[in-house]
PDB file of N, CA and C in Angstrom:
ATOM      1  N   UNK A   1     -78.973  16.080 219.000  1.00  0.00           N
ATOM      2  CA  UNK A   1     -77.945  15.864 219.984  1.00  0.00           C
ATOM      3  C   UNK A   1     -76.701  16.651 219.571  1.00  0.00           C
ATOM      4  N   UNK A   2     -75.883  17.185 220.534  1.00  0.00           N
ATOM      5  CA  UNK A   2     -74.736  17.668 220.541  1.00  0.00           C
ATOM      6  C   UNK A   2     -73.759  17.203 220.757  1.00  0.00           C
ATOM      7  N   UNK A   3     -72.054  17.456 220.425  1.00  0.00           N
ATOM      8  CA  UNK A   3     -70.914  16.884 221.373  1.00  0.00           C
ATOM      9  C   UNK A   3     -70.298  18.195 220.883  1.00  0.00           C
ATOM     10  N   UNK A   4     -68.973  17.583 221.427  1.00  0.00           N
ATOM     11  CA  UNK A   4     -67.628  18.507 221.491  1.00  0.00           C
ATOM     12  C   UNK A   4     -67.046  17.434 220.801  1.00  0.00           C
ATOM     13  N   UNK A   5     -65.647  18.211 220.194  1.00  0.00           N
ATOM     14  CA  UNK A   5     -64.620  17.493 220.147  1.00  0.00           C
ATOM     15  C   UNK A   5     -63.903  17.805 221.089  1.00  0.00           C
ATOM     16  N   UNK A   6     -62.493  16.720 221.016  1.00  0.00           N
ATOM     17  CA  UNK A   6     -61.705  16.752 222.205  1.00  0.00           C
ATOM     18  C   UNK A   6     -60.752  18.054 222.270  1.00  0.00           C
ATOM     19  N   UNK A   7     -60.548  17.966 223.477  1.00  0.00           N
ATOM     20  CA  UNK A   7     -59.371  19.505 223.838  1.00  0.00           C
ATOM     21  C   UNK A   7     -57.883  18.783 223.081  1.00  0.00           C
ATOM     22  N   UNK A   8     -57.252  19.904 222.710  1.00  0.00           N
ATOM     23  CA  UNK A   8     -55.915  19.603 222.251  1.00  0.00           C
ATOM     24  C   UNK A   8     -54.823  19.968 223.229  1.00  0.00           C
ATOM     25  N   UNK A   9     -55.329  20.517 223.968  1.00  0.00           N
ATOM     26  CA  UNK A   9     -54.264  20.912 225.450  1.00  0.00           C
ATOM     27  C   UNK A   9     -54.628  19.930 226.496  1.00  0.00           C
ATOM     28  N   UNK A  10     -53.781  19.987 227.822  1.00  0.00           N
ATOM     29  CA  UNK A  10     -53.993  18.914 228.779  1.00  0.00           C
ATOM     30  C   UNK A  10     -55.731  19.480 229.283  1.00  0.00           C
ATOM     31  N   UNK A  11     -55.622  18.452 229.939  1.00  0.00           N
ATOM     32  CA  UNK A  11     -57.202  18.452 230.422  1.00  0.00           C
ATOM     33  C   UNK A  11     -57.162  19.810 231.316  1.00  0.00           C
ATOM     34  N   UNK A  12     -58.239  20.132 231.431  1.00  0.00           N
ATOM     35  CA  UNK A  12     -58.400  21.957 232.178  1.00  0.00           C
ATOM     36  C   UNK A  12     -59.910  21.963 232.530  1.00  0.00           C
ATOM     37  N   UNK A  13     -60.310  22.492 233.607  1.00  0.00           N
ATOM     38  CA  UNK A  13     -61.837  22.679 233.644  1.00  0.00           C
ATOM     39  C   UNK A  13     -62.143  23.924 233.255  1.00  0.00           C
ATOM     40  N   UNK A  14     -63.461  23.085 232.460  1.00  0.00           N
ATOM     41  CA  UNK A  14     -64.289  23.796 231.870  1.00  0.00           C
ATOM     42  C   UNK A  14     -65.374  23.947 231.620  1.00  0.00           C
ATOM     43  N   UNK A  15     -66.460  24.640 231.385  1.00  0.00           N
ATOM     44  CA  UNK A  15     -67.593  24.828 231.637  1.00  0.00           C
ATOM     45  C   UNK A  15     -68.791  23.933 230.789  1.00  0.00           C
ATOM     46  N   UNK A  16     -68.334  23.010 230.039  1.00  0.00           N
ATOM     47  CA  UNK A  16     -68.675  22.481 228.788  1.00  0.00           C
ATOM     48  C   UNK A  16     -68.151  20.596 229.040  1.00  0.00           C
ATOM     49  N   UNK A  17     -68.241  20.613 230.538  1.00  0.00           N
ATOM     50  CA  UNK A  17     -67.210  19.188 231.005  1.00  0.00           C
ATOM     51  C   UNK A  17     -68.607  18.129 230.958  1.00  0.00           C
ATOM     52  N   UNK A  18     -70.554  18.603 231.045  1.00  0.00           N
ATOM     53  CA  UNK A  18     -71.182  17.413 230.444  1.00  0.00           C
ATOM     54  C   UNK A  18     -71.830  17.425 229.269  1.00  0.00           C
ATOM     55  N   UNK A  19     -70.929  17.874 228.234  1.00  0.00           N
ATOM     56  CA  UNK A  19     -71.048  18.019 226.794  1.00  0.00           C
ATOM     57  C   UNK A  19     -70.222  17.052 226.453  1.00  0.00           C
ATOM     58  N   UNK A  20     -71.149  15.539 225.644  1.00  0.00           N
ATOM     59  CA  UNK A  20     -70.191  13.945 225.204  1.00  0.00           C
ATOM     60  C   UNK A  20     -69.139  14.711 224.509  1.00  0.00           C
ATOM     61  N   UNK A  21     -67.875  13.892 224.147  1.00  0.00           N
ATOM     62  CA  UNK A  21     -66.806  14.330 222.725  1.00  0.00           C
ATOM     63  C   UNK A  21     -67.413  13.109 221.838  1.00  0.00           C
ATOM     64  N   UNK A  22     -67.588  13.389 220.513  1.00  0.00           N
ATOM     65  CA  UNK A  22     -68.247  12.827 219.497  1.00  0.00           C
ATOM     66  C   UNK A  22     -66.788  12.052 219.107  1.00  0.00           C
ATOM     67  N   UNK A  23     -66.746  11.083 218.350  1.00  0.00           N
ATOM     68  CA  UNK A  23     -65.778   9.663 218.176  1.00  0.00           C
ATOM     69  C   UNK A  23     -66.074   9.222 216.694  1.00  0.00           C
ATOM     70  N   UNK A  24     -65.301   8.853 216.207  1.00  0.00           N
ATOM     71  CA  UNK A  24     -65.459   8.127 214.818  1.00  0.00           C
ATOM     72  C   UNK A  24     -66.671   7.069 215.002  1.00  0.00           C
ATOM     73  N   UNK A  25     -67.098   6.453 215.353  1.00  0.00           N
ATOM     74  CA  UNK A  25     -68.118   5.504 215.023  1.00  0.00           C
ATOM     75  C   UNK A  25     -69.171   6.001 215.154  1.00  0.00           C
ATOM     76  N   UNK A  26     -69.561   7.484 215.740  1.00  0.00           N
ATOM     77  CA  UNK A  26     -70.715   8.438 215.767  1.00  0.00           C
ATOM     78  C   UNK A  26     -70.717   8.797 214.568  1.00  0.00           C
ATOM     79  N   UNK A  27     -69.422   9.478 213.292  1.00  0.00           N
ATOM     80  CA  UNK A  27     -69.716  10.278 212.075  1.00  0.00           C
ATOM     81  C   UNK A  27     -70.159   9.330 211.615  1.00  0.00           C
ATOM     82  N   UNK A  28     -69.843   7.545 211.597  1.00  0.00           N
ATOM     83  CA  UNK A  28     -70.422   6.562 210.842  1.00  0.00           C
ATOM     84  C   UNK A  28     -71.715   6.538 210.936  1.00  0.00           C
ATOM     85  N   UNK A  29     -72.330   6.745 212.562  1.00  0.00           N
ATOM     86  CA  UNK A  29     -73.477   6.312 212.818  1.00  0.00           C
ATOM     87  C   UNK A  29     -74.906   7.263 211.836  1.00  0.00           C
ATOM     88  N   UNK A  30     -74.510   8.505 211.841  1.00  0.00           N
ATOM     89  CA  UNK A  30     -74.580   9.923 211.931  1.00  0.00           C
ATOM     90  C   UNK A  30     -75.845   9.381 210.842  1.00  0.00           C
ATOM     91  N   UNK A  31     -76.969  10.155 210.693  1.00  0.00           N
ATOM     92  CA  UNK A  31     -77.712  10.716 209.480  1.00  0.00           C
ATOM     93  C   UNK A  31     -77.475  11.842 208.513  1.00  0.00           C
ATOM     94  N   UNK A  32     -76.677  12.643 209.173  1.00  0.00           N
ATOM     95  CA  UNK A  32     -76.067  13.486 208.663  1.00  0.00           C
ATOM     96  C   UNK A  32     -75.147  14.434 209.941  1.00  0.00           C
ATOM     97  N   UNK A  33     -74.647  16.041 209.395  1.00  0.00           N
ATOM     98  CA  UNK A  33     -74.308  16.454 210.598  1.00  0.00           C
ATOM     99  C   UNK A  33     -74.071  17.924 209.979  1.00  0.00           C
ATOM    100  N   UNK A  34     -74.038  18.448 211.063  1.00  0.00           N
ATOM    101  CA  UNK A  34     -73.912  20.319 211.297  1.00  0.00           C
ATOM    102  C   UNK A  34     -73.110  20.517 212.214  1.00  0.00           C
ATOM    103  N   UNK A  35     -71.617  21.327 211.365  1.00  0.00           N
ATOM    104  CA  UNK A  35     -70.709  21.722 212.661  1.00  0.00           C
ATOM    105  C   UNK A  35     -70.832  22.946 212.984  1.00  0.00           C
ATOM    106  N   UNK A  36     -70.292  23.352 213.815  1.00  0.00           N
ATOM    107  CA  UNK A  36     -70.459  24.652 214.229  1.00  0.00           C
ATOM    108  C   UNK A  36     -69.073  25.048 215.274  1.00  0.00           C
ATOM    109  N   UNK A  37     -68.333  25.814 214.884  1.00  0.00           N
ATOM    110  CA  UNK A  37     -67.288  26.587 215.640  1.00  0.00           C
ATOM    111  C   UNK A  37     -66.697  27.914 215.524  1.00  0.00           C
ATOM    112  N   UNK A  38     -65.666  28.325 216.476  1.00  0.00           N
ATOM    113  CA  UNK A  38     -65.646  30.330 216.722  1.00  0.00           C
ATOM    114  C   UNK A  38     -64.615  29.781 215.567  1.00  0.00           C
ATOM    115  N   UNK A  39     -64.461  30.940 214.717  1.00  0.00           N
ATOM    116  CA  UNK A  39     -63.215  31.693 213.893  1.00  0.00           C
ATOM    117  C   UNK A  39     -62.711  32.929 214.461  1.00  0.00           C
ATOM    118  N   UNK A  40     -61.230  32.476 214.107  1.00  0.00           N
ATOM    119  CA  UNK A  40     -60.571  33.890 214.237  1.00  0.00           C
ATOM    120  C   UNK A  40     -59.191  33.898 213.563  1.00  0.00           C
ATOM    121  N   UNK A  41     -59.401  35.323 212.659  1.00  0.00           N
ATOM    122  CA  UNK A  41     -59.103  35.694 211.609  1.00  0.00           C
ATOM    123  C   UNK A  41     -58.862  34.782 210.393  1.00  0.00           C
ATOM    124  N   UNK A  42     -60.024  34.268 210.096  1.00  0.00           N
ATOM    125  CA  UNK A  42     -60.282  33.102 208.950  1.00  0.00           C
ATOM    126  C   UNK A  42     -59.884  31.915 209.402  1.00  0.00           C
ATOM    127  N   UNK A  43     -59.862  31.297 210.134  1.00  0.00           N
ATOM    128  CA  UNK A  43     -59.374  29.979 210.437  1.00  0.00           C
ATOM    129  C   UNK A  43     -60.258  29.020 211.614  1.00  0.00           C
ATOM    130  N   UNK A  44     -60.499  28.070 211.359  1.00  0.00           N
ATOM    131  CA  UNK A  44     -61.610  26.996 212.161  1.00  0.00           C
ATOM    132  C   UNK A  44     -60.528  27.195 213.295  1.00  0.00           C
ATOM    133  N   UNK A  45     -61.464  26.964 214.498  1.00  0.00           N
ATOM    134  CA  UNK A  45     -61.018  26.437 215.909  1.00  0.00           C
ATOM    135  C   UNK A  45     -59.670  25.084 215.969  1.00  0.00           C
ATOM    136  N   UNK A  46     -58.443  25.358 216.286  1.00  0.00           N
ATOM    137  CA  UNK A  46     -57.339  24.477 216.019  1.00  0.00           C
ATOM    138  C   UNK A  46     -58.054  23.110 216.584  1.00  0.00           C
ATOM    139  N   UNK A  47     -59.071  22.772 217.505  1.00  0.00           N
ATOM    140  CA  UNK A  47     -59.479  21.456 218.347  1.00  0.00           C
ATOM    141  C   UNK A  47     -60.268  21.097 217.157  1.00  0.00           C
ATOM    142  N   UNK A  48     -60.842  21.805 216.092  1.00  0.00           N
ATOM    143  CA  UNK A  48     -61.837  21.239 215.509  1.00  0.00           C
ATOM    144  C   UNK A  48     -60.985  20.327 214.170  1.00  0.00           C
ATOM    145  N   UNK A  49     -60.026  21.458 214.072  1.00  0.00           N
ATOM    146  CA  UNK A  49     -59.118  20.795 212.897  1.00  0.00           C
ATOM    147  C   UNK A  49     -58.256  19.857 213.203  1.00  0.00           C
ATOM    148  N   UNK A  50     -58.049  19.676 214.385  1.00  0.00           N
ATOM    149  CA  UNK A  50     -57.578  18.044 215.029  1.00  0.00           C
ATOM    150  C   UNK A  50     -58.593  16.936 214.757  1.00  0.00           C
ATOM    151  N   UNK A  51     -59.527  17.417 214.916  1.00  0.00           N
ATOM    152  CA  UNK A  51     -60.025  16.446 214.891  1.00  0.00           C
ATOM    153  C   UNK A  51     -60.379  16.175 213.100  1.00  0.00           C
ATOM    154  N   UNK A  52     -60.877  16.852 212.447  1.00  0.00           N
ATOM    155  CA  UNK A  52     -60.647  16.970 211.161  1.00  0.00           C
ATOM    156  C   UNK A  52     -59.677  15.799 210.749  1.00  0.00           C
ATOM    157  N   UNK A  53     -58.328  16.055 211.349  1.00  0.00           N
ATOM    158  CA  UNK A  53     -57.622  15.241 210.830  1.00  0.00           C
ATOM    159  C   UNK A  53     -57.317  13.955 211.159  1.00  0.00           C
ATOM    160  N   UNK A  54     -57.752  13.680 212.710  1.00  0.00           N
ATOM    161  CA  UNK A  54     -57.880  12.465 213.274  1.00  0.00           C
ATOM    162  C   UNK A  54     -58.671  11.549 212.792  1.00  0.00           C
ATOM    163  N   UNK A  55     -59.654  12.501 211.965  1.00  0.00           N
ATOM    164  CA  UNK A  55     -60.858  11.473 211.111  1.00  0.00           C
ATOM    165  C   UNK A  55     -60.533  11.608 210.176  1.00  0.00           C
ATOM    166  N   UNK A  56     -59.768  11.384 208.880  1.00  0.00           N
ATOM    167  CA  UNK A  56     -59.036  11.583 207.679  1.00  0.00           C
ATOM    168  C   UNK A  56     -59.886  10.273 206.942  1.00  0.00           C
ATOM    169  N   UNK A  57     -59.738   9.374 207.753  1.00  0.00           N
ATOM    170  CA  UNK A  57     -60.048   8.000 206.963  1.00  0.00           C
ATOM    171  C   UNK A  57     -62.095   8.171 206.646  1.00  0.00           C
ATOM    172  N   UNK A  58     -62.591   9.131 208.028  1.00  0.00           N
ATOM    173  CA  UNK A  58     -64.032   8.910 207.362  1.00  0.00           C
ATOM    174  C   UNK A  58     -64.156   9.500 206.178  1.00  0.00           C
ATOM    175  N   UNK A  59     -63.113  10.992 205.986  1.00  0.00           N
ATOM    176  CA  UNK A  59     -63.958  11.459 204.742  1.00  0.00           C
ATOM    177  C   UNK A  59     -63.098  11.064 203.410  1.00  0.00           C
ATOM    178  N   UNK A  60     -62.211  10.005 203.531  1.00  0.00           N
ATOM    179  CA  UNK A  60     -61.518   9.266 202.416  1.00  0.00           C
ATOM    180  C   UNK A  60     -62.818   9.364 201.254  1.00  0.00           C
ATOM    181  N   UNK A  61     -62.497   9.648 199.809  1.00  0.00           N
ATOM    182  CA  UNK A  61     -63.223  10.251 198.991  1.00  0.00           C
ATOM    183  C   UNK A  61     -63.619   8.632 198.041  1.00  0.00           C
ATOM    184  N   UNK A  62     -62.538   7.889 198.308  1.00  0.00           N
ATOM    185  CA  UNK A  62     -62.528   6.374 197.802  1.00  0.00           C
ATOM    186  C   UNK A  62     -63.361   5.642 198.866  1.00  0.00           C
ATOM    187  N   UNK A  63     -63.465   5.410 200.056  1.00  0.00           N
ATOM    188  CA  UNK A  63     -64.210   4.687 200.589  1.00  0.00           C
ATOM    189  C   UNK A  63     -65.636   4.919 200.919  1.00  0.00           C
ATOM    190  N   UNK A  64     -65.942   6.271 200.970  1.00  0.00           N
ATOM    191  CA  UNK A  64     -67.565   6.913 200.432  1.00  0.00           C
ATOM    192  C   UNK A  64     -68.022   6.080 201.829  1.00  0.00           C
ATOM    193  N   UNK A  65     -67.569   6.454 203.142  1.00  0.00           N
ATOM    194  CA  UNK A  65     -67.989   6.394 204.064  1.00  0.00           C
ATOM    195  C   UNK A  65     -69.355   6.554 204.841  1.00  0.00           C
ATOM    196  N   UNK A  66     -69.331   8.187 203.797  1.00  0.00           N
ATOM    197  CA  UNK A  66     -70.192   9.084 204.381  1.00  0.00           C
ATOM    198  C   UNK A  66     -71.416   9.586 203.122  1.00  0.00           C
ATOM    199  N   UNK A  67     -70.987   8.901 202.255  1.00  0.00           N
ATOM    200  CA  UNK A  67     -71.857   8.677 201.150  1.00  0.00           C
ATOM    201  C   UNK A  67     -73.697   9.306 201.011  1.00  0.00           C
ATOM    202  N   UNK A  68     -74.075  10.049 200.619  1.00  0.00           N
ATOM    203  CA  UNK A  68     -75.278  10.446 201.257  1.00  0.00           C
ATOM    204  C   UNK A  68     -76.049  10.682 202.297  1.00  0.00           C
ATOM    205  N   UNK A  69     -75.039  11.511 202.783  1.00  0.00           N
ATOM    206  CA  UNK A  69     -75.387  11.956 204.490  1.00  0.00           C
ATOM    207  C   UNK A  69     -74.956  13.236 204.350  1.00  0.00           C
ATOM    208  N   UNK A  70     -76.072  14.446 204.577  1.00  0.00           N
ATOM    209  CA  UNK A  70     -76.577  15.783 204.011  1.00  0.00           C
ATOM    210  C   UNK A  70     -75.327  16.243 205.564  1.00  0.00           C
ATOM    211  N   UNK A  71     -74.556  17.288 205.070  1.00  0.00           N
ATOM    212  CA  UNK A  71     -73.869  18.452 205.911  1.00  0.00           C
ATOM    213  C   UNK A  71     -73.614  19.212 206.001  1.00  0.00           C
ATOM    214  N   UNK A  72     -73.390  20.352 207.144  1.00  0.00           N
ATOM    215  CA  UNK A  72     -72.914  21.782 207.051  1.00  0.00           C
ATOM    216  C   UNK A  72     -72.386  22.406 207.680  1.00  0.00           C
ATOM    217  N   UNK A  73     -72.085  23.648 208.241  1.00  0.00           N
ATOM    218  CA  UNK A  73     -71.079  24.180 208.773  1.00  0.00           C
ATOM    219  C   UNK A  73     -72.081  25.749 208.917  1.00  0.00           C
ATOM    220  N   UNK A  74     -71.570  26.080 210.266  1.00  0.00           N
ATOM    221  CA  UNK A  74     -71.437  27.271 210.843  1.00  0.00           C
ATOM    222  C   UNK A  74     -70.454  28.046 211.698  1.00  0.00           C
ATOM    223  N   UNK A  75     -69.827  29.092 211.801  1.00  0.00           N
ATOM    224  CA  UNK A  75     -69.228  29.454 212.830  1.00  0.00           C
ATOM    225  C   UNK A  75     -69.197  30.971 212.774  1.00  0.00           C
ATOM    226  N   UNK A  76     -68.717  31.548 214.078  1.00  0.00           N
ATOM    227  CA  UNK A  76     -69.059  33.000 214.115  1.00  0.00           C
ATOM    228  C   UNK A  76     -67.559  33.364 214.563  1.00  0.00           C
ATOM    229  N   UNK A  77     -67.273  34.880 214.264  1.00  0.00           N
ATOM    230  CA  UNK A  77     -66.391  35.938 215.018  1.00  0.00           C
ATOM    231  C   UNK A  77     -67.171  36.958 215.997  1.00  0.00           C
ATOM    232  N   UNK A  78     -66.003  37.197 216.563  1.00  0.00           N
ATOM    233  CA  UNK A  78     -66.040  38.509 217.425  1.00  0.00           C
ATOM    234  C   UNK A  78     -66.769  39.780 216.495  1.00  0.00           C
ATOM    235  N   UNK A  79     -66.528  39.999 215.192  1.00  0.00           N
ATOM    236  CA  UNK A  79     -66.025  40.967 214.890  1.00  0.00           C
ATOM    237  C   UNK A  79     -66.675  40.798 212.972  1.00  0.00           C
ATOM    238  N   UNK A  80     -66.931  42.397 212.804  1.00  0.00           N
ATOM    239  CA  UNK A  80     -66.992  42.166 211.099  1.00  0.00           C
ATOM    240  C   UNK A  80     -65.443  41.915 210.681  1.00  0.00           C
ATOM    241  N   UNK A  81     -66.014  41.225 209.484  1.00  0.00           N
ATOM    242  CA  UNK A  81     -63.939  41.238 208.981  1.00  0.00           C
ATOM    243  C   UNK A  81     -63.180  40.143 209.950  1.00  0.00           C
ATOM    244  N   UNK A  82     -63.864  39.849 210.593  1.00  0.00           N
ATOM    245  CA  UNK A  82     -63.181  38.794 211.710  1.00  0.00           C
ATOM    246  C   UNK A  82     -62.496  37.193 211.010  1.00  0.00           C
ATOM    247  N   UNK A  83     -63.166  37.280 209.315  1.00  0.00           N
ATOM    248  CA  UNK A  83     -62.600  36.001 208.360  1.00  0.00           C
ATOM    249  C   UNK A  83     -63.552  35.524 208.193  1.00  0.00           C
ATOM    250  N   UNK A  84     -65.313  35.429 208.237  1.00  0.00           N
ATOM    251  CA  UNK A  84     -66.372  34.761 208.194  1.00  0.00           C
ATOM    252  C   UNK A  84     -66.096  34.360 206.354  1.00  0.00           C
ATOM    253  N   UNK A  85     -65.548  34.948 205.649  1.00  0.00           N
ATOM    254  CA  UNK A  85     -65.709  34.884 204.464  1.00  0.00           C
ATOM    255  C   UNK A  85     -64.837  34.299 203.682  1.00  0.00           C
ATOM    256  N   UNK A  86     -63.592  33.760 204.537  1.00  0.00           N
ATOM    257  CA  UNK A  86     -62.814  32.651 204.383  1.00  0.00           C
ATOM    258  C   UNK A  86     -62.513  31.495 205.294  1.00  0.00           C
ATOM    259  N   UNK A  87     -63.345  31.272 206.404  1.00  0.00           N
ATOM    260  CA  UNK A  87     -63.199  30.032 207.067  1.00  0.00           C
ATOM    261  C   UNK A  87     -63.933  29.162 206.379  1.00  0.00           C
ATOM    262  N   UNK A  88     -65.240  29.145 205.682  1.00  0.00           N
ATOM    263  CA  UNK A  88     -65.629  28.278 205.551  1.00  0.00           C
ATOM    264  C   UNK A  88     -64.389  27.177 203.916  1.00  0.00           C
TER     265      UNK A  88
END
């Protein structure tokens, strides 16, 4: 299964409007997870890093939330040199 996270700008249509937004009690639910978002010039998607931070408390390193639940990360550029080699 897939989601989105949420938009950080006002609501806007878009092509991606019956794609769920994933919620804190999903990373709980989760078996694990694989993100995936565009970079540009080394830096994650600003919506993704909202949310990043909106969830602060799951990946609290003291409460081991997420405790043995396998994860990873993908994302692409436009472009060679586009930062693939410092976003992650």
């Amino acid at each position: 299964m897939y989601e989105q996270v949420p938009d950080t700008l006002a609501p806007r249509a878009s092509w991606k409007t019956n794609v769920p937004i994933i919620s804190r009690k999903e990373l709980l639910e989760g078996d694990g997870f694989v993100f995936g978002f565009p970079a540009k010039f080394g830096m994650m998607a600003a919506e993704f890093q909202a949310f990043l931070d909106l969830t602060a408390s799951v990946w609290n390193e003291e409460e081991q939330l997420l405790k043995g639940k396998p994860a990873g990360i993908f994302f692409s550029t436009g472009c060679q040199g586009g930062g693939q080699e410092t976003t992650a």
